[in-house]
N, C-alpha and C. Protein backbone atom coordinates (compact mmCIF):
# COMPACT_ATOMS: atom_id res chain seq x y z
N UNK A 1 183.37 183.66 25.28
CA UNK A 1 183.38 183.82 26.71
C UNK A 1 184.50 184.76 27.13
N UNK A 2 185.41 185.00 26.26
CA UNK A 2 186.96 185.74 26.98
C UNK A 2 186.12 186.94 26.87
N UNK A 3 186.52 187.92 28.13
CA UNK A 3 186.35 189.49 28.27
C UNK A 3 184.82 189.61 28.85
N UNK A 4 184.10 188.50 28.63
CA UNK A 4 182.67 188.39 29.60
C UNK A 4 183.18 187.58 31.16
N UNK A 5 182.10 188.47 31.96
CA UNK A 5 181.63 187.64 32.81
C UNK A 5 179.93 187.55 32.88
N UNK A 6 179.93 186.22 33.67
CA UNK A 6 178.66 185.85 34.16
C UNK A 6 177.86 186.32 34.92
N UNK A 7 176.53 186.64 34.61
CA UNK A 7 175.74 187.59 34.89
C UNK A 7 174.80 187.07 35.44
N UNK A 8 174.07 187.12 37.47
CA UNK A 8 173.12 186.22 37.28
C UNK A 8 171.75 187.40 37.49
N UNK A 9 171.14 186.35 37.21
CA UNK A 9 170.12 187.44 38.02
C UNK A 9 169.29 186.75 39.10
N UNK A 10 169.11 187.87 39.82
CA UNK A 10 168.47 188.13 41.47
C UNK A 10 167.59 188.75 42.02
N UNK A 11 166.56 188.00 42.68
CA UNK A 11 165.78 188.65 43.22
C UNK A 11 166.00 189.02 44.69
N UNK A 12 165.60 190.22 45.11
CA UNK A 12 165.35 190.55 46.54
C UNK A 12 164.57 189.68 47.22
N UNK A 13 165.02 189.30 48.58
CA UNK A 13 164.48 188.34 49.26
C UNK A 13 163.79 188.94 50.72
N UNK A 14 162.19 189.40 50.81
CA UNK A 14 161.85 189.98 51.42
C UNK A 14 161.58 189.22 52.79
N UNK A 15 161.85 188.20 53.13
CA UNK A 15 161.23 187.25 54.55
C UNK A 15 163.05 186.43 54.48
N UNK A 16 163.55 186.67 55.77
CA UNK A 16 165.09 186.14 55.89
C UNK A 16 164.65 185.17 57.07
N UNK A 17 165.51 184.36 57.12
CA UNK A 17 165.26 183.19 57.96
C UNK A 17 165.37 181.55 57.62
N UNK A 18 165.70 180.87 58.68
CA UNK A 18 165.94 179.40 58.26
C UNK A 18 165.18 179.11 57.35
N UNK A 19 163.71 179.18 57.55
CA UNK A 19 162.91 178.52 57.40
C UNK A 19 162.46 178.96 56.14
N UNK A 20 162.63 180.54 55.83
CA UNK A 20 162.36 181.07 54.67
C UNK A 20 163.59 180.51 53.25
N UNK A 21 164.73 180.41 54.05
CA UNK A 21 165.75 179.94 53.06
C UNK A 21 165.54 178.65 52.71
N UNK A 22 165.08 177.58 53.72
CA UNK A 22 164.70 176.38 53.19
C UNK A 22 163.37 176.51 52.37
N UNK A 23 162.70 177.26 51.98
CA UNK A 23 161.64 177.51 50.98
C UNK A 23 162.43 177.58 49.82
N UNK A 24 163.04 178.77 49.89
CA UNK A 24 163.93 179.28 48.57
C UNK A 24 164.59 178.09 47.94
N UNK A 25 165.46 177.15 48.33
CA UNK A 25 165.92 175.77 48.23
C UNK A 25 165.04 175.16 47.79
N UNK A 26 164.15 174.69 48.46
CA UNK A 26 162.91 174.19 47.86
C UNK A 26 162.17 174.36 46.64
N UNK A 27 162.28 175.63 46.18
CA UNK A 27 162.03 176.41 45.00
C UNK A 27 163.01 176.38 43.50
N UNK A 28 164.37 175.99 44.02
CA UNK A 28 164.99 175.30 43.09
C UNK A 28 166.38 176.99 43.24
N UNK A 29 165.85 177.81 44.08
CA UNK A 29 166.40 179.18 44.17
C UNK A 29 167.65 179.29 45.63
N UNK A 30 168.85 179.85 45.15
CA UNK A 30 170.21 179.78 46.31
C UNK A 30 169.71 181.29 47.16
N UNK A 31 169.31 181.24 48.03
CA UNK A 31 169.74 182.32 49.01
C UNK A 31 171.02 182.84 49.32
N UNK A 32 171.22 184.01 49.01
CA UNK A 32 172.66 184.93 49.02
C UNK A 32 172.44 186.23 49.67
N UNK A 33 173.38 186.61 50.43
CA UNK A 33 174.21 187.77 51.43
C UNK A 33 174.78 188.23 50.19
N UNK A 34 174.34 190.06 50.03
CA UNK A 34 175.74 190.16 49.12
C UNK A 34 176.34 191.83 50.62
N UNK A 35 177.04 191.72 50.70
CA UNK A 35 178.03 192.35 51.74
C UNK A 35 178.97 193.80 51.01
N UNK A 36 178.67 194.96 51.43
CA UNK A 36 179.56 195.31 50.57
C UNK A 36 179.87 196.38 52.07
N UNK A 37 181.27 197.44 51.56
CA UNK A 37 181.58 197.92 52.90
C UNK A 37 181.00 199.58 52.56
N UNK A 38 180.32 199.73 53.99
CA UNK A 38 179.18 201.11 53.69
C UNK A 38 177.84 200.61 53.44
N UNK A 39 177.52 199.44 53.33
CA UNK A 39 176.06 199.47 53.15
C UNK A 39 175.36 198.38 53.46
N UNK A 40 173.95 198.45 53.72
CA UNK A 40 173.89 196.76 54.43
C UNK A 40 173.70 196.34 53.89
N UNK A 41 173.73 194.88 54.22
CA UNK A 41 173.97 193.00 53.64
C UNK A 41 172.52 193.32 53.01
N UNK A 42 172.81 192.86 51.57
CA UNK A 42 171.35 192.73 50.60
C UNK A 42 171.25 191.32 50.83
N UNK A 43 170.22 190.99 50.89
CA UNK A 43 169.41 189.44 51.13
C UNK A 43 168.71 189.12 49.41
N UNK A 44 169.32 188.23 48.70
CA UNK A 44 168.61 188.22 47.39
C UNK A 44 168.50 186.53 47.34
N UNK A 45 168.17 186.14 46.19
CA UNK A 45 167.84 184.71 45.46
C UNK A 45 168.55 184.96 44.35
N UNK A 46 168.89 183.59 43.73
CA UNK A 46 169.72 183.60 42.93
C UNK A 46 168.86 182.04 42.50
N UNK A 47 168.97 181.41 40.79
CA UNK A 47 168.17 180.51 40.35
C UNK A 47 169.59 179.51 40.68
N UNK A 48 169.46 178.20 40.97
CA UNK A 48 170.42 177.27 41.11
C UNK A 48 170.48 177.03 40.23
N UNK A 49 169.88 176.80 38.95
CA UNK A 49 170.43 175.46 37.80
C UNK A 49 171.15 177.00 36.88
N UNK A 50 170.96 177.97 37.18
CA UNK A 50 171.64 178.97 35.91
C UNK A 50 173.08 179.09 36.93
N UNK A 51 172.94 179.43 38.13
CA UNK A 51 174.50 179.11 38.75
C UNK A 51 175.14 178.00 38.50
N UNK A 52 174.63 177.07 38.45
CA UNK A 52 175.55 175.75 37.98
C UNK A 52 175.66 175.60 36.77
N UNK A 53 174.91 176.48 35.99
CA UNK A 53 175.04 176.36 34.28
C UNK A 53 176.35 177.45 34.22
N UNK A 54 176.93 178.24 34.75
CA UNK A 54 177.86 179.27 34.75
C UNK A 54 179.21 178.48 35.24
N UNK A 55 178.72 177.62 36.12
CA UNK A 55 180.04 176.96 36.69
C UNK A 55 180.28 175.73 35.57
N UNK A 56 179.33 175.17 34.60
CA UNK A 56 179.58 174.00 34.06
C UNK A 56 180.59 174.88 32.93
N UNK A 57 180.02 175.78 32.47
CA UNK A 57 180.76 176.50 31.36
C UNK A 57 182.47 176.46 31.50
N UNK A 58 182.83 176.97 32.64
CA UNK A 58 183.81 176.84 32.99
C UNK A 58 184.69 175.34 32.75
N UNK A 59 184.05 174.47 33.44
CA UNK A 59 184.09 173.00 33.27
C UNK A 59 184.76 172.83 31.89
N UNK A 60 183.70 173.55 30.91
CA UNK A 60 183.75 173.02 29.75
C UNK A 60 185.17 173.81 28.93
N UNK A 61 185.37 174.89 29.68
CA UNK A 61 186.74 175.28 29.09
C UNK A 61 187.88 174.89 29.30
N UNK A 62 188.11 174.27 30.18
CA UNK A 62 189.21 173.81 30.69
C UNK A 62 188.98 172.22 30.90
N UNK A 63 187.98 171.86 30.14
CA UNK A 63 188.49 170.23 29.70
C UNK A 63 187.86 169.13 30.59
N UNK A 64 187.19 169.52 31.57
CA UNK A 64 187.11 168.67 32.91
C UNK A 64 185.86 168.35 32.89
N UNK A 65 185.36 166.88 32.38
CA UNK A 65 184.07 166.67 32.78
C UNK A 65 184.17 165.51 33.79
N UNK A 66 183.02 166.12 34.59
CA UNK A 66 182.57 165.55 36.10
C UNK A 66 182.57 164.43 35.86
N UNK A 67 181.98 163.65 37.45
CA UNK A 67 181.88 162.53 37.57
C UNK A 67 180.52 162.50 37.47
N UNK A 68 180.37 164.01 38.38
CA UNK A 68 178.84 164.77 38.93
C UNK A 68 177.74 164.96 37.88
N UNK A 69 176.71 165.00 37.98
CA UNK A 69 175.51 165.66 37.22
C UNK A 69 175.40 167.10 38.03
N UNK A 70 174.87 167.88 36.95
CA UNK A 70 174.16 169.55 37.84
C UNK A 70 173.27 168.72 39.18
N UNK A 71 172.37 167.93 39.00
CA UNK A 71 171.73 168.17 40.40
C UNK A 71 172.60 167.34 41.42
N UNK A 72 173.70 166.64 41.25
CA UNK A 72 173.97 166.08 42.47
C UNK A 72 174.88 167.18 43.11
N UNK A 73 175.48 167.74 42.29
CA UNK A 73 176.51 169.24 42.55
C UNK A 73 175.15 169.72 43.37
N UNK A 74 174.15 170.35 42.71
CA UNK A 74 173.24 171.10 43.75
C UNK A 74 172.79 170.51 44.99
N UNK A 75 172.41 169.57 44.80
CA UNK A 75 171.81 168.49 45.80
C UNK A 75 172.83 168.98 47.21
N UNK A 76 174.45 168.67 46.37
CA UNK A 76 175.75 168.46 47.85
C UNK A 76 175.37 169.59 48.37
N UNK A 77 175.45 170.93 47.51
CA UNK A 77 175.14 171.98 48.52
C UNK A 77 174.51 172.24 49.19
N UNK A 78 173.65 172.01 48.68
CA UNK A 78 171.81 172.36 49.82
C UNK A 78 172.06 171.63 50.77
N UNK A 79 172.56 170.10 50.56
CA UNK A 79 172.35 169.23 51.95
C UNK A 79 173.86 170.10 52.89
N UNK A 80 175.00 170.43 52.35
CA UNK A 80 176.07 170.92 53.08
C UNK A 80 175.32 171.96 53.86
N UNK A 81 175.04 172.88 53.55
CA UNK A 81 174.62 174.40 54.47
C UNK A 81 173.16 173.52 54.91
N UNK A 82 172.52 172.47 54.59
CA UNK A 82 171.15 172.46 56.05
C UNK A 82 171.66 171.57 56.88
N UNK A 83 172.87 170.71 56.18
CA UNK A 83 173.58 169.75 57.17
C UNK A 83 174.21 170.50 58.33
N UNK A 84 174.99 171.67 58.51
CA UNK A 84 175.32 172.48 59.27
C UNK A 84 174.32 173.67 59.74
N UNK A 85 173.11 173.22 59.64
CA UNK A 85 172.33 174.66 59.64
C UNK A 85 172.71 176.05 59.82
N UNK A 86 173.56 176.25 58.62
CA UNK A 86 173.28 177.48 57.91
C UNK A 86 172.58 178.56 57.55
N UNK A 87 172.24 179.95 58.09
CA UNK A 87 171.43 180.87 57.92
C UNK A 87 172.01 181.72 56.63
N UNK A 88 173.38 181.54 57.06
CA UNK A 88 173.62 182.99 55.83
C UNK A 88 174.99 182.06 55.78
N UNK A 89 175.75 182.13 54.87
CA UNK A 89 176.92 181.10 54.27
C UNK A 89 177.98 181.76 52.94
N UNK A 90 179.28 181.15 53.26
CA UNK A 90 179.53 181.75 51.67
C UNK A 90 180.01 180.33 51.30
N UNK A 91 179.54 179.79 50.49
CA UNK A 91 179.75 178.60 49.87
C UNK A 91 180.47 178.48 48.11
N UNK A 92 181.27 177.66 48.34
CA UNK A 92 182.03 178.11 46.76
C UNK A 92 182.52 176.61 46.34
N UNK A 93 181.40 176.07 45.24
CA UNK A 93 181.72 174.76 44.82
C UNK A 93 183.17 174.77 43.92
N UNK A 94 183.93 174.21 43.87
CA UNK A 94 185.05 174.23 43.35
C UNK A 94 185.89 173.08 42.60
N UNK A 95 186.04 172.88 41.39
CA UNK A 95 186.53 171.55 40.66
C UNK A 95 188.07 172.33 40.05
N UNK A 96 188.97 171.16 40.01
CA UNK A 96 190.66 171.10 39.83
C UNK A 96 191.15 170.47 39.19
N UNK A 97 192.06 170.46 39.03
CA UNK A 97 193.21 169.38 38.45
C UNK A 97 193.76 169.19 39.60
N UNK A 98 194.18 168.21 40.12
CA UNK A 98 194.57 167.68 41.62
C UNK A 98 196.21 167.46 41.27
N UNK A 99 196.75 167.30 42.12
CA UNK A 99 198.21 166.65 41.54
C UNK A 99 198.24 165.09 40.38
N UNK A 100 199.26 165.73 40.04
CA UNK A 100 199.88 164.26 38.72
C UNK A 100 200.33 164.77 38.22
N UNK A 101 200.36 165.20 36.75
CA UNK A 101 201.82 165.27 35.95
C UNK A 101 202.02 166.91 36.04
N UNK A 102 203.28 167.28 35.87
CA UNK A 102 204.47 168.29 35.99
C UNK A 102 204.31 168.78 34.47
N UNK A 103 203.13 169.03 34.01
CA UNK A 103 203.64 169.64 32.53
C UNK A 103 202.08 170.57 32.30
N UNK A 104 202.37 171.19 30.81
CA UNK A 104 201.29 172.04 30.45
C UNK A 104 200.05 171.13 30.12
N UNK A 105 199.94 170.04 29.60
CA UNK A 105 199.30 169.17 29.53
C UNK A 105 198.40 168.87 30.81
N UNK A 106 197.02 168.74 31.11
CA UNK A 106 196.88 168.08 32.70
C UNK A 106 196.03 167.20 32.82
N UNK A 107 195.92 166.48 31.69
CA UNK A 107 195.09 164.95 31.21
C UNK A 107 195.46 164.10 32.49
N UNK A 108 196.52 163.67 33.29
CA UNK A 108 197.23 162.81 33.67
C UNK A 108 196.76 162.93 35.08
N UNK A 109 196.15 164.25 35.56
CA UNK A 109 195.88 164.87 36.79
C UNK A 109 194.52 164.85 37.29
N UNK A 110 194.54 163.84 37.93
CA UNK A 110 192.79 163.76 38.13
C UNK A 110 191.89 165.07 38.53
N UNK A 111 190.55 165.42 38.36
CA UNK A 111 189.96 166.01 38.62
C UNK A 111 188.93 165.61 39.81
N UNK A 112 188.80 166.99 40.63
CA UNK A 112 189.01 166.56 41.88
C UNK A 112 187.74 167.98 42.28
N UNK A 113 186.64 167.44 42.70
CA UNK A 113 185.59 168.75 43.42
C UNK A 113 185.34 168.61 44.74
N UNK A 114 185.03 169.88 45.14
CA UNK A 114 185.66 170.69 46.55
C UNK A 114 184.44 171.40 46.54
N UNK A 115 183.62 171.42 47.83
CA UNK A 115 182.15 172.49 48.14
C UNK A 115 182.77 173.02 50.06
N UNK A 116 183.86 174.22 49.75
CA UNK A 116 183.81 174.42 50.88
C UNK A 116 182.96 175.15 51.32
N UNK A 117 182.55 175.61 52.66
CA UNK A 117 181.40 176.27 53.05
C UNK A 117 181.53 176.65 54.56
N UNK A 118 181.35 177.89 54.65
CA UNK A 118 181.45 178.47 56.29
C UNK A 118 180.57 179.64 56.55
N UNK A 119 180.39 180.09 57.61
CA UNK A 119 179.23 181.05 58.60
C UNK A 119 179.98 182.18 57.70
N UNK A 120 178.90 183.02 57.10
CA UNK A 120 179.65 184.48 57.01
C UNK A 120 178.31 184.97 57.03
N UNK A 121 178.66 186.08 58.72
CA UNK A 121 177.52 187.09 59.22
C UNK A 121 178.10 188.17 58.52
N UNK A 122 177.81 189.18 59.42
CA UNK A 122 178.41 190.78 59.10
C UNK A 122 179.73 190.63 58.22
N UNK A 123 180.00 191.11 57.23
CA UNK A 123 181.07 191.65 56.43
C UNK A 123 181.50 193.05 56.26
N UNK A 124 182.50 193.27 56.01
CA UNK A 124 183.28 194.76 55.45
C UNK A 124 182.13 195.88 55.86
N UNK A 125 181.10 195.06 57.34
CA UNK A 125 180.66 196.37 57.45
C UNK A 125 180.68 197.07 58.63
């Protein structure tokens, strides 16, 4: 894994909308904004269980297994962004070492997951 990154793949998402994104969800697929500055917001899909297979990896390097299963991790999200009805979102599930011990070691430091999530319209454009 050192000197790689994670690669997903994406489809273009030709119908944007609540109702179309709650399909995509439905489909087992994350609806994503990608934003860049100079060009407009691409509307794509992204597969959920290979995003959470990228984030477990991580997991697995640094020692930290969940409390969570992949689908309840997915589950929180989907329900977070329709719980706030969400059109377009940047959402970033996130697991830690929380505070406890003061050393290189971080057995002692509970692990601790975090799905923050907020409105992101127009970007850097």
């Amino acid at each position: 894994m050192r000197g790689s990154s994670p690669v997903l793949s994406a489809s273009k998402r030709e119908r944007l909308g609540t109702r179309y994104s709650q399909r995509e969800r439905e489909l087992g697929r994350l609806p994503i904004v990608v934003y860049a500055k100079g060009a407009e917001p691409l509307s794509l899909s992204v597969d959920a269980r290979e995003t959470k297979r990228h984030i477990n990896k991580g997991e697995k390097i640094y020692r930290m297994d969940l409390d969570y299963t992949r689908d309840q991790l997915m589950t929180a999200c989907c329900e977070l962004v329709e719980k706030n009805r969400l059109e377009s979102c940047y959402i970033r599930p996130m697991v830690l070492r929380g505070y406890g011990a003061a050393s290189m070691v971080p057995f002692a430091s509970p692990i601790e997951v975090f799905i923050p999530c907020w409105p992101w319209g127009a970007y850097l454009g």
